[in-house]
N, C-alpha and C. Protein backbone atom coordinates (compact mmCIF):
# COMPACT_ATOMS: atom_id res chain seq x y z
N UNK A 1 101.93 30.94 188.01
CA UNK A 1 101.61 31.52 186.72
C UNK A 1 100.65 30.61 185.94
N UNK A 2 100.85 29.13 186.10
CA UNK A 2 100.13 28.18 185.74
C UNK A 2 98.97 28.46 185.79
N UNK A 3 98.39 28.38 187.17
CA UNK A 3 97.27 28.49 187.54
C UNK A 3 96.11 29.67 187.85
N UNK A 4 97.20 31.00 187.43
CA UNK A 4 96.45 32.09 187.11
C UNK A 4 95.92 31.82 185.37
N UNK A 5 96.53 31.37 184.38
CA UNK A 5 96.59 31.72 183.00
C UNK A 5 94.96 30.68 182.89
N UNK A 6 95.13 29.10 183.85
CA UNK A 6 93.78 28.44 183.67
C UNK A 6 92.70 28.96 184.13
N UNK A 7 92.84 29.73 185.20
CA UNK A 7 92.01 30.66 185.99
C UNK A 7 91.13 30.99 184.69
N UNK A 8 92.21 32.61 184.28
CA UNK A 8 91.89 33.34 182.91
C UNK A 8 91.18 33.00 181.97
N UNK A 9 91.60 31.45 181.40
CA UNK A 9 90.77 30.58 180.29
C UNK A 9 89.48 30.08 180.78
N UNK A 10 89.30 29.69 182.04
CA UNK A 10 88.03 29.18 182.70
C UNK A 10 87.11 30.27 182.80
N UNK A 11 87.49 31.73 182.94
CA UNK A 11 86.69 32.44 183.45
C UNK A 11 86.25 33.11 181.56
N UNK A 12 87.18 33.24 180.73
CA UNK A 12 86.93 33.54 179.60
C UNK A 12 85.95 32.53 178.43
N UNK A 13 86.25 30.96 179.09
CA UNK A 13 85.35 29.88 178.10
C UNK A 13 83.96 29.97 178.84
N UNK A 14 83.85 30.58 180.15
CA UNK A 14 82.96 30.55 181.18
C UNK A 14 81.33 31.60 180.30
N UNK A 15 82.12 32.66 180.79
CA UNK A 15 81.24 33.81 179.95
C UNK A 15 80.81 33.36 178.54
N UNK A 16 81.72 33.20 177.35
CA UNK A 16 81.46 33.14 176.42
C UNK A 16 80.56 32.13 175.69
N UNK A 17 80.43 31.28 176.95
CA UNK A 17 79.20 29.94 176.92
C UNK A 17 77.86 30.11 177.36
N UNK A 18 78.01 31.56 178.69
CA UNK A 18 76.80 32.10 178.89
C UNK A 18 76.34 32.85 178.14
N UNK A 19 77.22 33.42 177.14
CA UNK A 19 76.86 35.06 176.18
C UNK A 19 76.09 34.07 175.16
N UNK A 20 74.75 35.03 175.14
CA UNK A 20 74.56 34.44 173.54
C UNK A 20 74.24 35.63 172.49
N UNK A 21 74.16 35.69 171.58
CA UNK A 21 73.55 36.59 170.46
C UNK A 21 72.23 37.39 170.60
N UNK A 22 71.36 36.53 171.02
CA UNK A 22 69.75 37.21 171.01
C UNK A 22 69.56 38.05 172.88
N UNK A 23 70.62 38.26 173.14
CA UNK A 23 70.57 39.22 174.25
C UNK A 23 70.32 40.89 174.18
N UNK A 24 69.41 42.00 174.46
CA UNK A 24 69.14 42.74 174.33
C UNK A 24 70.95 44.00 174.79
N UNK A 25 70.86 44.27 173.78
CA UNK A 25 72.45 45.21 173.96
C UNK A 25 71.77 46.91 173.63
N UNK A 26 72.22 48.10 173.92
CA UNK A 26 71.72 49.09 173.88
C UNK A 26 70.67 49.71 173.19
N UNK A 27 69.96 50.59 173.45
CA UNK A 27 69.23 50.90 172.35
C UNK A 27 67.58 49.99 172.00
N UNK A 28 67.66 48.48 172.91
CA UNK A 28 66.65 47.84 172.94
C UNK A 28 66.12 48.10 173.86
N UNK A 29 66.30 48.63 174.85
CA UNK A 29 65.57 48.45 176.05
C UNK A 29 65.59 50.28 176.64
N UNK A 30 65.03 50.19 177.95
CA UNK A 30 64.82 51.63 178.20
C UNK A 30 65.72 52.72 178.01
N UNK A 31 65.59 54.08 177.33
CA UNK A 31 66.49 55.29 177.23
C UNK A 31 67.19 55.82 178.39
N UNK A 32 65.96 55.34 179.80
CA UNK A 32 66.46 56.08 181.28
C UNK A 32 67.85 55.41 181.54
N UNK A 33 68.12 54.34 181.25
CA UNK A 33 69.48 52.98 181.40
C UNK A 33 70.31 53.90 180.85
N UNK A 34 69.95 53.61 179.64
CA UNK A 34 71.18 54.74 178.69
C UNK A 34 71.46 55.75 179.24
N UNK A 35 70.56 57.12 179.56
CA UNK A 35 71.29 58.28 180.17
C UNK A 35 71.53 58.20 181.69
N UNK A 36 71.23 56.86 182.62
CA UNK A 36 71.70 56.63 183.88
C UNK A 36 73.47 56.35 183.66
N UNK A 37 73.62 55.05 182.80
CA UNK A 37 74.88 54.81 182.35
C UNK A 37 75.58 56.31 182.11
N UNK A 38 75.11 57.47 181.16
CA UNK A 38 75.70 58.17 180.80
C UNK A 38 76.15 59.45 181.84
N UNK A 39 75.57 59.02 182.61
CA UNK A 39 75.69 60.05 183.85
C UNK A 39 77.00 59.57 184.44
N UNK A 40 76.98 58.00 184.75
CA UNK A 40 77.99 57.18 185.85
C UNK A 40 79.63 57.67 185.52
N UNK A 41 78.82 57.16 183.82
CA UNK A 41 80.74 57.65 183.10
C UNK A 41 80.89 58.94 183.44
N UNK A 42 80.19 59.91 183.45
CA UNK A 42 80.64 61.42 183.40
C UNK A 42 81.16 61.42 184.91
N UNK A 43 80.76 60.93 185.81
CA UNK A 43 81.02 61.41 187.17
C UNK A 43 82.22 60.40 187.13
N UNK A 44 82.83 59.38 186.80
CA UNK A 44 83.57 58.61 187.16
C UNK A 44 84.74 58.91 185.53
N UNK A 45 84.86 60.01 185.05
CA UNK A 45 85.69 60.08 183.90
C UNK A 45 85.67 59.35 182.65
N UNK A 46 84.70 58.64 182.36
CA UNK A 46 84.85 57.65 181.83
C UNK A 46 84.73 57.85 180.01
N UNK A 47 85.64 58.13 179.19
CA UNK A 47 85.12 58.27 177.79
C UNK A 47 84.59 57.25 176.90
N UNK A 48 85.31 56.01 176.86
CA UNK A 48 85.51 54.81 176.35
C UNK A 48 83.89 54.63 176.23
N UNK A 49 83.50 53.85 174.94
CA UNK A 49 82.03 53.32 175.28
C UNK A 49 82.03 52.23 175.53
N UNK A 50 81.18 52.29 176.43
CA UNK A 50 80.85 50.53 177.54
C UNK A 50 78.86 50.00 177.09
N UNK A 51 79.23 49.43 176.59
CA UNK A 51 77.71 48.83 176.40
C UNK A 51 76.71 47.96 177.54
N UNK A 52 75.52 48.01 177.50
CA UNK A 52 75.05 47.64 178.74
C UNK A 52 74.30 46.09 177.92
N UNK A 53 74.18 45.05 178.61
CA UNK A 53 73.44 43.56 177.86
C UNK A 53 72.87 42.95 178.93
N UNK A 54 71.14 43.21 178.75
CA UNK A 54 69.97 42.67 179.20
C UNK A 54 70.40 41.04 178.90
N UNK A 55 70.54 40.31 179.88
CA UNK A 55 70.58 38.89 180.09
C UNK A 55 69.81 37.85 180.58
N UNK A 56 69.88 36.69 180.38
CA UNK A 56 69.86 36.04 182.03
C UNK A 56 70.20 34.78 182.34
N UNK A 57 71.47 34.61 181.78
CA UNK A 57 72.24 33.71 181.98
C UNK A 57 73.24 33.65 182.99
N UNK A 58 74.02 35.02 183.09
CA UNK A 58 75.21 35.24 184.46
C UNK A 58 73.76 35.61 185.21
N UNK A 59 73.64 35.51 186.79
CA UNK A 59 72.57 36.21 187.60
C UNK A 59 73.08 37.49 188.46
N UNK A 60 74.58 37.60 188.39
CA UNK A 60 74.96 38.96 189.22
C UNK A 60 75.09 39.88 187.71
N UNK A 61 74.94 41.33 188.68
CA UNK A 61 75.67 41.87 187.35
C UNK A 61 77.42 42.08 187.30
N UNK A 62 77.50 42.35 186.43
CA UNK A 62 78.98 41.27 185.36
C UNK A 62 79.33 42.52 184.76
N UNK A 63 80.95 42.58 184.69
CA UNK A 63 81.75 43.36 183.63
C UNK A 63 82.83 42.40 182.85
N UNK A 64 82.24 42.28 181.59
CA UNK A 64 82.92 41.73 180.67
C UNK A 64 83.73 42.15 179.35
N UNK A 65 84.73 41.64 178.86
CA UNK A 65 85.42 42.06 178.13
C UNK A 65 86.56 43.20 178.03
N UNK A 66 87.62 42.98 177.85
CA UNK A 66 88.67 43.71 178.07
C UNK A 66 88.72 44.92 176.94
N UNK A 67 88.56 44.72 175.50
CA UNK A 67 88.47 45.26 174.41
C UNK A 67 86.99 46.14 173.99
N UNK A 68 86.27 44.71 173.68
CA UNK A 68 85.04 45.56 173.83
C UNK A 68 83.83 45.73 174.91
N UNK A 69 84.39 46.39 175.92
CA UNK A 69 83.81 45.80 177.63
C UNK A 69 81.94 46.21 176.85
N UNK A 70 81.47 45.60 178.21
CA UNK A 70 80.25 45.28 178.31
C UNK A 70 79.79 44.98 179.62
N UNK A 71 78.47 45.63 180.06
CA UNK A 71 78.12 45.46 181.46
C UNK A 71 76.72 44.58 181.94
N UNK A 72 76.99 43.13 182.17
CA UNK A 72 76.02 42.30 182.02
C UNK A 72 74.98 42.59 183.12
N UNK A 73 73.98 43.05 182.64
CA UNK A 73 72.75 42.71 183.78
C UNK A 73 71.36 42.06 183.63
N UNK A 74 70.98 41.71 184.46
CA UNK A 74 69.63 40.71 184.24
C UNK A 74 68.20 41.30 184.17
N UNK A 75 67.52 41.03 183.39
CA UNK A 75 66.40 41.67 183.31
C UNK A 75 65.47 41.99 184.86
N UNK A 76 65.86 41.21 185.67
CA UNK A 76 65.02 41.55 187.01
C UNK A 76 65.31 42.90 187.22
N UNK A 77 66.71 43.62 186.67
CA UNK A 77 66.73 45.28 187.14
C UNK A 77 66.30 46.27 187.17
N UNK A 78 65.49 45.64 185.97
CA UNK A 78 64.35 46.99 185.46
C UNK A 78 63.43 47.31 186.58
N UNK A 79 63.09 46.07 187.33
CA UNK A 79 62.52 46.56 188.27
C UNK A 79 63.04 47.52 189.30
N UNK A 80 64.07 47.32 189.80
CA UNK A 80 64.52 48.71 190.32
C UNK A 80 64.73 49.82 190.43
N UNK A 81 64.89 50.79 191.48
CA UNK A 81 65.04 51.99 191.84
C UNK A 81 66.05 52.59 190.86
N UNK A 82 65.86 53.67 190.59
CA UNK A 82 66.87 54.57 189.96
C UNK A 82 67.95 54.46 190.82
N UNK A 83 68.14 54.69 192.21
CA UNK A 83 69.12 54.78 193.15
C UNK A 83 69.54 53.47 192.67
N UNK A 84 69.27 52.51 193.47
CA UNK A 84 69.52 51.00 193.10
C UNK A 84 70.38 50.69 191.87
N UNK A 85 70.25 50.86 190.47
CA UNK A 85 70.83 50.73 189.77
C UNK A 85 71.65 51.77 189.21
N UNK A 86 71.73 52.96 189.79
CA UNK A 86 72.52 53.88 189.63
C UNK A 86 74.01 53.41 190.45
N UNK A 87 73.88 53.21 192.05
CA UNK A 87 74.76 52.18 192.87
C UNK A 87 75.69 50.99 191.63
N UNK A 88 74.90 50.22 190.84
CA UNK A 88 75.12 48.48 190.23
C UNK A 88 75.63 49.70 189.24
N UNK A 89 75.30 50.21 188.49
CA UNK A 89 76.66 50.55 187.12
C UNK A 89 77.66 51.73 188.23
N UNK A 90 77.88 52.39 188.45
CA UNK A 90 79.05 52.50 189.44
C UNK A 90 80.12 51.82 189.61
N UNK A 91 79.73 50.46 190.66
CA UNK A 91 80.07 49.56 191.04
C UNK A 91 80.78 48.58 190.13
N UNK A 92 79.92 48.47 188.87
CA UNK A 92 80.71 48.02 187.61
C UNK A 92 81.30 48.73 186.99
N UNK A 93 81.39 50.23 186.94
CA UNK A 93 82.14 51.04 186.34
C UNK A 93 83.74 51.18 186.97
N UNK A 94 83.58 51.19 188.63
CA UNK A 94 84.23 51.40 189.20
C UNK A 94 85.46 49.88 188.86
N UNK A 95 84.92 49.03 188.56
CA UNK A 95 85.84 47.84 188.25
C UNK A 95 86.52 48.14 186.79
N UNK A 96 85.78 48.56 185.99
CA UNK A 96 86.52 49.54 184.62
C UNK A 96 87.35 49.78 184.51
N UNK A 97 87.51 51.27 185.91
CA UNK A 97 88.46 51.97 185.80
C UNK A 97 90.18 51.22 186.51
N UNK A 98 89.45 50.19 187.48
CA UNK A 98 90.46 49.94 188.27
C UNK A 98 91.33 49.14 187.36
């Protein structure tokens, strides 16, 4: 139990040292993100709003926050395929739900 709870704190002081403020969070960056995201939730049930945060501090993409979740990805994504990042929020969605 010990060593799950330090786990928890390491992985929570972890993020919150990479998060910073001047990170691009919805609404800054492309509309196609937004209604790709909005597609993922519909096919995967999803009502809750999950915000998406242009980074580049974590380098995978990341699901953070229990309360007010958030789906970290790095600006290299933009370069990708619709498929491609349609797959990466899924994949993070799919950790959401679980």
């Amino acid at each position: 139990m010990l060593i799950v709870s330090l786990l928890i704190v390491k992985d929570f002081t972890t993020y919150n040292v990479f998060l910073c403020k001047n990170d691009t969070e919805n609404g800054d960056f492309s509309p196609e993100i937004q209604r790709l995201l909005s597609k993922c939730k519909i096919k995967l049930n999803i009502t809750k709003d999950i915000k998406v945060v242009l980074q580049d501090k974590v380098k995978t993409p990341s699901l953070y926050g229990i309360c007010n979740t958030k789906i970290l990805l790095t600006k290299e994504i933009l370069n990708m395929s619709y498929e491609e990042l349609e797959c990466i929020l899924l994949h993070e969605l799919y950790h959401y739900k679980k």
